[in-house]
N, C-alpha and C. Protein backbone atom coordinates (compact mmCIF):
# COMPACT_ATOMS: atom_id res chain seq x y z
N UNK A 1 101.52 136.71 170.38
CA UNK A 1 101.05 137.97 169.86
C UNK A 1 101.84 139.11 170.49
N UNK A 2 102.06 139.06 172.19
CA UNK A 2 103.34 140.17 172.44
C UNK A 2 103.98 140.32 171.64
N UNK A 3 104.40 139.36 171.68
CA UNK A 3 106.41 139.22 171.02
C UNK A 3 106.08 139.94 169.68
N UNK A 4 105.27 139.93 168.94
CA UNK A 4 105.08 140.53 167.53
C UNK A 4 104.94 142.11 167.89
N UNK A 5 104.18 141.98 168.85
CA UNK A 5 103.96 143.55 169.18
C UNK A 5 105.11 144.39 169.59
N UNK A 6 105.96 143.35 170.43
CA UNK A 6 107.09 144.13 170.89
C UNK A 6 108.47 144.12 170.01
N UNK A 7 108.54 143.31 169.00
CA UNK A 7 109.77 142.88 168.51
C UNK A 7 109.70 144.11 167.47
N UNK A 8 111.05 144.65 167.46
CA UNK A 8 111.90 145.21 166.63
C UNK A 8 111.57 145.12 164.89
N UNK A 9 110.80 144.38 164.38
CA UNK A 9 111.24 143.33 162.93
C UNK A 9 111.82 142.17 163.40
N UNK A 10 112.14 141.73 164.04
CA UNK A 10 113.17 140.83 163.41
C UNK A 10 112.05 139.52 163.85
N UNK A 11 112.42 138.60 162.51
CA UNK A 11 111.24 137.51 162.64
C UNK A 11 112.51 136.32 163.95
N UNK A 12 110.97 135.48 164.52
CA UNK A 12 111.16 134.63 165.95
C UNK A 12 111.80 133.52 165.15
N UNK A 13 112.20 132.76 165.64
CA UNK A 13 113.17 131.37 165.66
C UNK A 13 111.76 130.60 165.15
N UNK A 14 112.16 129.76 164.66
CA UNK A 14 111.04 128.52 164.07
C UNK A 14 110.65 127.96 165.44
N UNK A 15 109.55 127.62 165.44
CA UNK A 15 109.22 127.03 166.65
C UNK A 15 109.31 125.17 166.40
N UNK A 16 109.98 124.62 167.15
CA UNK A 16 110.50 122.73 167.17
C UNK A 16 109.25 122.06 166.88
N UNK A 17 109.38 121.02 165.92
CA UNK A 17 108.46 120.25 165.49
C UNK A 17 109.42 118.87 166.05
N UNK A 18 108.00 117.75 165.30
CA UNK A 18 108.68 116.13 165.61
C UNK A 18 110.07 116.33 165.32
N UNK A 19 110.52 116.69 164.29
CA UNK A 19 111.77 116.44 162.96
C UNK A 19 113.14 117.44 164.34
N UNK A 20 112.58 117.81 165.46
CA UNK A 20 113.31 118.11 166.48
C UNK A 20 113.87 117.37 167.59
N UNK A 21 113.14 116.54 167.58
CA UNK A 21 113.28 115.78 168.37
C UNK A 21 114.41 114.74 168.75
N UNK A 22 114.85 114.41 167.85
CA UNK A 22 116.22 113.79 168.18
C UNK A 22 116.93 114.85 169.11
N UNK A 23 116.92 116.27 168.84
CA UNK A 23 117.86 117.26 169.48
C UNK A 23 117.52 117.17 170.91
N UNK A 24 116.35 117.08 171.21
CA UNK A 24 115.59 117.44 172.16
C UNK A 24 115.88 115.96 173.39
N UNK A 25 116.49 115.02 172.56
CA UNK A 25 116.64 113.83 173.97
C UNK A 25 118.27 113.81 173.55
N UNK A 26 118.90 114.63 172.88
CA UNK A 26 120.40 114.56 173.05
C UNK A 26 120.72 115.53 173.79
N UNK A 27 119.40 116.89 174.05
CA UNK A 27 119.90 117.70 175.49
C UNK A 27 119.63 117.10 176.44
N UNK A 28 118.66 116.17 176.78
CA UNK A 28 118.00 115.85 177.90
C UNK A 28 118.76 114.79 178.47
N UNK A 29 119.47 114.21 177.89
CA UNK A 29 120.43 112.84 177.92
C UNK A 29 121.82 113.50 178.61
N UNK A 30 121.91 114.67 178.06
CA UNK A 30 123.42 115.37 178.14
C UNK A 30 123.26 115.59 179.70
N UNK A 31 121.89 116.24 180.00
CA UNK A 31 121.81 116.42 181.31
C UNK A 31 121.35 115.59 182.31
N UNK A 32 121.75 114.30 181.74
CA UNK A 32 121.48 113.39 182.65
C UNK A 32 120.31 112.66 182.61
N UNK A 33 119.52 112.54 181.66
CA UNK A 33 118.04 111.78 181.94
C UNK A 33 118.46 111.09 181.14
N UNK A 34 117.92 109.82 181.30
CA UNK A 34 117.75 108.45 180.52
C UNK A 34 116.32 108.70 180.03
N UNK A 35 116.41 108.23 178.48
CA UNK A 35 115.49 108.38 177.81
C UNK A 35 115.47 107.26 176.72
N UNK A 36 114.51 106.00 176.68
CA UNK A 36 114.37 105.35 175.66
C UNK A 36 113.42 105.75 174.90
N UNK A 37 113.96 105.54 173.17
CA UNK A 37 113.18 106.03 172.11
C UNK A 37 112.43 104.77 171.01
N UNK A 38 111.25 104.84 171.15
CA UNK A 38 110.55 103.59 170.12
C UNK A 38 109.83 104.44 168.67
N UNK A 39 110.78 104.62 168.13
CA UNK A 39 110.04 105.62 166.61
C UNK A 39 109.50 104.69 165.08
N UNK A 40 108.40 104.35 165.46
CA UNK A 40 108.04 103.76 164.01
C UNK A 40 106.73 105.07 163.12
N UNK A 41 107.34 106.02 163.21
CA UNK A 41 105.80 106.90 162.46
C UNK A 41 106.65 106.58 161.24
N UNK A 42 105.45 106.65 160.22
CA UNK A 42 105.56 106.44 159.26
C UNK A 42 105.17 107.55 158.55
N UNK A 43 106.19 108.12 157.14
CA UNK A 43 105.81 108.97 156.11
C UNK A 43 105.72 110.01 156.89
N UNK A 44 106.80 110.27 157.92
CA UNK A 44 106.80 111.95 159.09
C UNK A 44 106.80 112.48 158.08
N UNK A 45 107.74 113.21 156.78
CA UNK A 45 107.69 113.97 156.23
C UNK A 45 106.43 114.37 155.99
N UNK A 46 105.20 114.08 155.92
CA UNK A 46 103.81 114.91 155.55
C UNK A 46 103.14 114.92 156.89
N UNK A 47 104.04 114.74 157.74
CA UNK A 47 102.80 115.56 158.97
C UNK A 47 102.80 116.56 158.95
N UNK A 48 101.34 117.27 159.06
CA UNK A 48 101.26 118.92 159.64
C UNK A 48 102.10 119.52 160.63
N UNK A 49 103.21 120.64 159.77
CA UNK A 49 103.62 121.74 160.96
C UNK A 49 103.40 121.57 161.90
N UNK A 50 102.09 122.14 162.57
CA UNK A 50 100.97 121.96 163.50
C UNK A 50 100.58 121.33 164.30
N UNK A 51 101.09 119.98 164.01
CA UNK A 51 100.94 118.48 164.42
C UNK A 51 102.40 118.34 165.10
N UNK A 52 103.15 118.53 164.27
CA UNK A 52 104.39 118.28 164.89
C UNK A 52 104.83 119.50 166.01
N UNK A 53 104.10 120.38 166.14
CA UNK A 53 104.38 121.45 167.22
C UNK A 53 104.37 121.09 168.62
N UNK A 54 102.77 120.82 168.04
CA UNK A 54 102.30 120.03 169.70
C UNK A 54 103.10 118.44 169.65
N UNK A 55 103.07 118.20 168.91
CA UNK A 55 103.98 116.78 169.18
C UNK A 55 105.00 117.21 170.09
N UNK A 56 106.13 117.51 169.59
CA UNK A 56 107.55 118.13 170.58
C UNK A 56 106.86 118.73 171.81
N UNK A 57 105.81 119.32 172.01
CA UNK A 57 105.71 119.92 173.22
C UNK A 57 104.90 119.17 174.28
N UNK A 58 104.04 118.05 173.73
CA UNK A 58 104.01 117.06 174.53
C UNK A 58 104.96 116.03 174.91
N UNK A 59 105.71 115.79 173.88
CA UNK A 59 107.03 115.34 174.33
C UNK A 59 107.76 116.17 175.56
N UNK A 60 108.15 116.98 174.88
CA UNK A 60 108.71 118.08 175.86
C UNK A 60 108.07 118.18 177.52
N UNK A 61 107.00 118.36 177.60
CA UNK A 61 106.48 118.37 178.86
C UNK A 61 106.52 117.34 179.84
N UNK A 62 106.42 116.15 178.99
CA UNK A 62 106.63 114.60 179.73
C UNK A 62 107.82 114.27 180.36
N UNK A 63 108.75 115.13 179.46
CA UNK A 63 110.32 114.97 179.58
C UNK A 63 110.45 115.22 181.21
N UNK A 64 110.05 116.78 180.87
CA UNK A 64 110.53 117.74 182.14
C UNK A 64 109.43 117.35 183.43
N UNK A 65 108.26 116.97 183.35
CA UNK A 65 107.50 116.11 184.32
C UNK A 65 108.06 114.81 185.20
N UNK A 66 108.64 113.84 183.61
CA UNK A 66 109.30 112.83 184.85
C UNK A 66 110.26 113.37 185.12
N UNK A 67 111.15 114.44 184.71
CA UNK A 67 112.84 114.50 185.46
C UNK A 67 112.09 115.22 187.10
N UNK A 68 111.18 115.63 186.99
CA UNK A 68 110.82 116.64 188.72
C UNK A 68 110.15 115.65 189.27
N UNK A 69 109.34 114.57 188.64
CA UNK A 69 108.62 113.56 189.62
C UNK A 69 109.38 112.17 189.91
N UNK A 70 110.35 111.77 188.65
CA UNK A 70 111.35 110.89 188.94
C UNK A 70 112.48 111.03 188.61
N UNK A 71 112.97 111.74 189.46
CA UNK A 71 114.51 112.07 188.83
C UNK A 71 115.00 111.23 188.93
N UNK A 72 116.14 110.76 188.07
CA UNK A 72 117.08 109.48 187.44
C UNK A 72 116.72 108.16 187.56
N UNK A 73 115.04 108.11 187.17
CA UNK A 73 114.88 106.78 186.39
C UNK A 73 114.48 107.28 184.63
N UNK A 74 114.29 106.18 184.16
CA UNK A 74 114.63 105.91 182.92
C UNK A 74 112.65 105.91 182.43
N UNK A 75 112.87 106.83 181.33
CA UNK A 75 111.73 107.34 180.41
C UNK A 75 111.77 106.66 179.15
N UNK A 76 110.48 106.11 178.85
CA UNK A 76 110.04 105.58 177.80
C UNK A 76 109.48 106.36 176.99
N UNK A 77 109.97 106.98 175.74
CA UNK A 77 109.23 107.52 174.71
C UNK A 77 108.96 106.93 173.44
N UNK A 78 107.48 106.53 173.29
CA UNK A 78 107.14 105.39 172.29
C UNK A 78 106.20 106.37 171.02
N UNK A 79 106.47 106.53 169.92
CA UNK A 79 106.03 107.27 168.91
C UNK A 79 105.66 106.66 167.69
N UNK A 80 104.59 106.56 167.24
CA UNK A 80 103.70 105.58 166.16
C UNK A 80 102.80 106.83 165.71
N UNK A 81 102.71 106.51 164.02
CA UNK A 81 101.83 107.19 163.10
C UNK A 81 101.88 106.91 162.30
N UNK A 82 100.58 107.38 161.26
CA UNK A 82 100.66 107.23 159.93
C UNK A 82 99.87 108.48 159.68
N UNK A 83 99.47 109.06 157.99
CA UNK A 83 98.76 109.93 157.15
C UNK A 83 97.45 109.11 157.39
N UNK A 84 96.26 109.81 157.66
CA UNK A 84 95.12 109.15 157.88
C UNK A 84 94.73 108.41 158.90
N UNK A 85 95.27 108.54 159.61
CA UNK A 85 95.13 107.56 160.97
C UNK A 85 95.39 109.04 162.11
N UNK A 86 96.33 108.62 163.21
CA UNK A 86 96.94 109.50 164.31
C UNK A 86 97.91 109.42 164.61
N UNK A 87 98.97 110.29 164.87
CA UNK A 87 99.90 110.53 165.76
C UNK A 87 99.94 109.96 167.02
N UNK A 88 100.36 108.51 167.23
CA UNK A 88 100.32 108.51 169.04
C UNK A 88 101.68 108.76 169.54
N UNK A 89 101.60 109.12 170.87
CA UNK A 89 102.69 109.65 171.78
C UNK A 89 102.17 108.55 173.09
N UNK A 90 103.27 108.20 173.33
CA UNK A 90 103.54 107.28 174.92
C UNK A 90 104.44 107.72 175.51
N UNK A 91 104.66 108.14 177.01
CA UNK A 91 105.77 108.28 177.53
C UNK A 91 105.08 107.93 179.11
N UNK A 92 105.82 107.13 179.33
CA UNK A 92 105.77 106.15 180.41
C UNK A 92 107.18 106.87 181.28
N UNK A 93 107.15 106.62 182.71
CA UNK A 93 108.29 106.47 183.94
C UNK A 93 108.02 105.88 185.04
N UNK A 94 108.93 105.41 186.17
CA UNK A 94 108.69 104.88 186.80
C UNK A 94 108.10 106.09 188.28
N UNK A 95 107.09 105.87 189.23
CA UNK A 95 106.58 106.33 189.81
C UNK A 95 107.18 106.49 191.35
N UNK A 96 107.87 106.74 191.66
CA UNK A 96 108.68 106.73 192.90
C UNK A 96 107.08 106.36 194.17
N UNK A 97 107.23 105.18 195.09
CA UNK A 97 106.58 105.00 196.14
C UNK A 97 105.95 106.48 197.03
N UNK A 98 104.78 106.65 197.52
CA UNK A 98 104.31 107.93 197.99
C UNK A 98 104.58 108.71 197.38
N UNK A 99 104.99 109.46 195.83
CA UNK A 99 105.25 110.42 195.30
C UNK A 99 104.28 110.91 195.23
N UNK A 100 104.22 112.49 195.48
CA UNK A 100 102.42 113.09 195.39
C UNK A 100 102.91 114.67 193.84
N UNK A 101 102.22 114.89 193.87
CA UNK A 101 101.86 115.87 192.70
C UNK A 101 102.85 117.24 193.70
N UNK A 102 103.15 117.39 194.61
CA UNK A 102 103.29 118.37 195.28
C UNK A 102 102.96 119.85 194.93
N UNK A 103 103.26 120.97 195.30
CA UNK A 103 102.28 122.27 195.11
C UNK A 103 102.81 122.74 193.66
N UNK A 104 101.56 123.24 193.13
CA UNK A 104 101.45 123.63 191.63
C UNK A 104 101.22 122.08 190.72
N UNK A 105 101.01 120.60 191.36
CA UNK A 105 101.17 120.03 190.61
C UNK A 105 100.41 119.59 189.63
N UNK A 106 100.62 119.15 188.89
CA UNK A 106 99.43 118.56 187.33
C UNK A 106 99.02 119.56 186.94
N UNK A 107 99.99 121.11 187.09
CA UNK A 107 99.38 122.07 186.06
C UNK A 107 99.87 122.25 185.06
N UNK A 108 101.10 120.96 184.74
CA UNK A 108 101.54 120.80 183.01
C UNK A 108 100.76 120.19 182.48
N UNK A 109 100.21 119.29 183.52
CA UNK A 109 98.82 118.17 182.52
C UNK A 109 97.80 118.86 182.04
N UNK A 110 97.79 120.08 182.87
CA UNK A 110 96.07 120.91 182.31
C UNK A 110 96.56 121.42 181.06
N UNK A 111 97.40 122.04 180.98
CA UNK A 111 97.72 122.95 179.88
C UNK A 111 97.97 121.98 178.60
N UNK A 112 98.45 120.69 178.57
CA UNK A 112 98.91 119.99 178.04
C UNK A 112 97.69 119.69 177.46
N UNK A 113 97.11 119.19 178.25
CA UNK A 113 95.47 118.24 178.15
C UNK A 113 94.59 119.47 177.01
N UNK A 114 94.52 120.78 177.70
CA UNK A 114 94.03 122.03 176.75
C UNK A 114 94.49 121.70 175.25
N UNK A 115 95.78 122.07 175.09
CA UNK A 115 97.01 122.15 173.77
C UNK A 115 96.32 120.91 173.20
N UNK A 116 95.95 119.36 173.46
CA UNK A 116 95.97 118.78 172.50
C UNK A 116 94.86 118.39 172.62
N UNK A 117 93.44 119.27 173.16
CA UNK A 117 92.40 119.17 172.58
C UNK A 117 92.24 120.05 171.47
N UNK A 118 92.43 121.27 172.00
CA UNK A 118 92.87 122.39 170.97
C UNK A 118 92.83 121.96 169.90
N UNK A 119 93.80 120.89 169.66
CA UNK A 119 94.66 120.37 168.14
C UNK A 119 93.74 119.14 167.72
N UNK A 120 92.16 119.02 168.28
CA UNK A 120 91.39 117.89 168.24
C UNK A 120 92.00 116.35 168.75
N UNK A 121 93.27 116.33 169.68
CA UNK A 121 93.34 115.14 169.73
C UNK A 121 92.57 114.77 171.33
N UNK A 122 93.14 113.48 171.66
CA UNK A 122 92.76 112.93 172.84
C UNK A 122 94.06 113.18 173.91
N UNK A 123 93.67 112.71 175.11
CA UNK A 123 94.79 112.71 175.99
C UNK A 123 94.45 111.77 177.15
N UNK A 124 95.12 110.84 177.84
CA UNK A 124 95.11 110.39 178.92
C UNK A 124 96.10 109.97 179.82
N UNK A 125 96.35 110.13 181.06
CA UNK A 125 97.11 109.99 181.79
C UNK A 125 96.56 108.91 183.22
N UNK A 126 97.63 108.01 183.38
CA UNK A 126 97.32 107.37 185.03
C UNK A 126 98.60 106.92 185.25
N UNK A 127 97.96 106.12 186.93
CA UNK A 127 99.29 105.21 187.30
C UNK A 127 98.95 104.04 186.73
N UNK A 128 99.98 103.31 186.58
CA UNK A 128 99.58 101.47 186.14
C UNK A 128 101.23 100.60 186.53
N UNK A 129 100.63 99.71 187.03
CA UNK A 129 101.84 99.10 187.66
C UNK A 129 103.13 99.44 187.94
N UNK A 130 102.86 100.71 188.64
CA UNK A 130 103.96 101.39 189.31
C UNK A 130 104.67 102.42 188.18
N UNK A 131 104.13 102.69 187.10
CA UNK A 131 104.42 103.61 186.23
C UNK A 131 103.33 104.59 185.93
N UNK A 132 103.73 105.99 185.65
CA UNK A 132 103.28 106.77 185.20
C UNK A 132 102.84 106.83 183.70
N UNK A 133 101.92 106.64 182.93
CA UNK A 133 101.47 106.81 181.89
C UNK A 133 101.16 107.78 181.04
N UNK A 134 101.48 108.48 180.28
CA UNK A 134 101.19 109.75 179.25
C UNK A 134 100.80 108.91 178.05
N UNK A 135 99.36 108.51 177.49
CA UNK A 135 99.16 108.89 176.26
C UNK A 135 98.03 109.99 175.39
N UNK A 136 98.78 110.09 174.12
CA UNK A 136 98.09 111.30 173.34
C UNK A 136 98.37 110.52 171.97
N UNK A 137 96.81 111.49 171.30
CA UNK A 137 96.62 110.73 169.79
C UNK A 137 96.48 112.68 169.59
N UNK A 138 97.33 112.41 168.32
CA UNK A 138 96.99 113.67 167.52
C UNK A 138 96.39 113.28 166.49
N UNK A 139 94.99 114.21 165.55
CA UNK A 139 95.09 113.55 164.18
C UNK A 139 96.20 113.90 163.45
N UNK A 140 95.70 113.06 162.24
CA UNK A 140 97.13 113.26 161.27
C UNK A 140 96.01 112.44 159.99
N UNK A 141 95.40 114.02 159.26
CA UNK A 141 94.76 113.64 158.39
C UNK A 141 95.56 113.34 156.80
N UNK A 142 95.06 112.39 156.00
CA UNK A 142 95.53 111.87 154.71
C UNK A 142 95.92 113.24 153.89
């Protein structure tokens, strides 16, 4: 709502949906993160705008979470959907031994956790056999 208030006219940049995402692990790759991709959604073309907003930005956040909690191991990003069902998001990393949240930490998870209730989905996060776990269901109504 600033930015409208303050801007000149001139309309903002589209804001990144799913259909971004390829871009989004060919920067992240460029700069060095290993990132595996598992994409079976089905019929993306009719997901909600909306859906795909917060999609990329939970993506997005997971990204930049494991590169500060595990820098240069290798990220799993696993992506499944259909129309009528949900959007799930997985992104798994490996957990470096004694790694702690250090100061300010898990305040991408709150905001994150907010954003995709917001958007009615679910969210959960843990450790599990030495990996970090991110999953999220968005809906993704028929």
């Amino acid at each position: 709502m600033l930015g409208t208030l303050r801007s000149d006219g001139a309309t903002a940049p589209p804001q990144p949906t799913l259909a971004d995402l390829r871009e989004l692990f060919h920067e992240v790759r460029a700069a060095g993160q290993k990132v595996v991709v598992a994409d079976t959604v089905e019929q993306r073309d009719l997901l909600p705008t909306q859906t795909g907003r917060n999609a990329y930005r939970v993506v997005q956040e997971a990204l930049t979470n494991a590169r500060k909690h595990a820098p240069g191991s290798s990220v799993v990003v696993e992506l499944d959907g259909r129309p009528g069902d949900a959007l799930r998001i997985r992104v798994t990393n490996p957990t470096p031994y004694g790694a702690s949240a250090g100061p300010g930490g898990r305040l991408g998870l709150v905001g994150l956790g907010e954003r995709v209730r917001m958007a009615g989905g679910t969210m959960a996060h843990a450790r599990h056999d030495g990996r970090f776990v991110l999953d999220v269901q968005l809906p993704w109504k028929a």
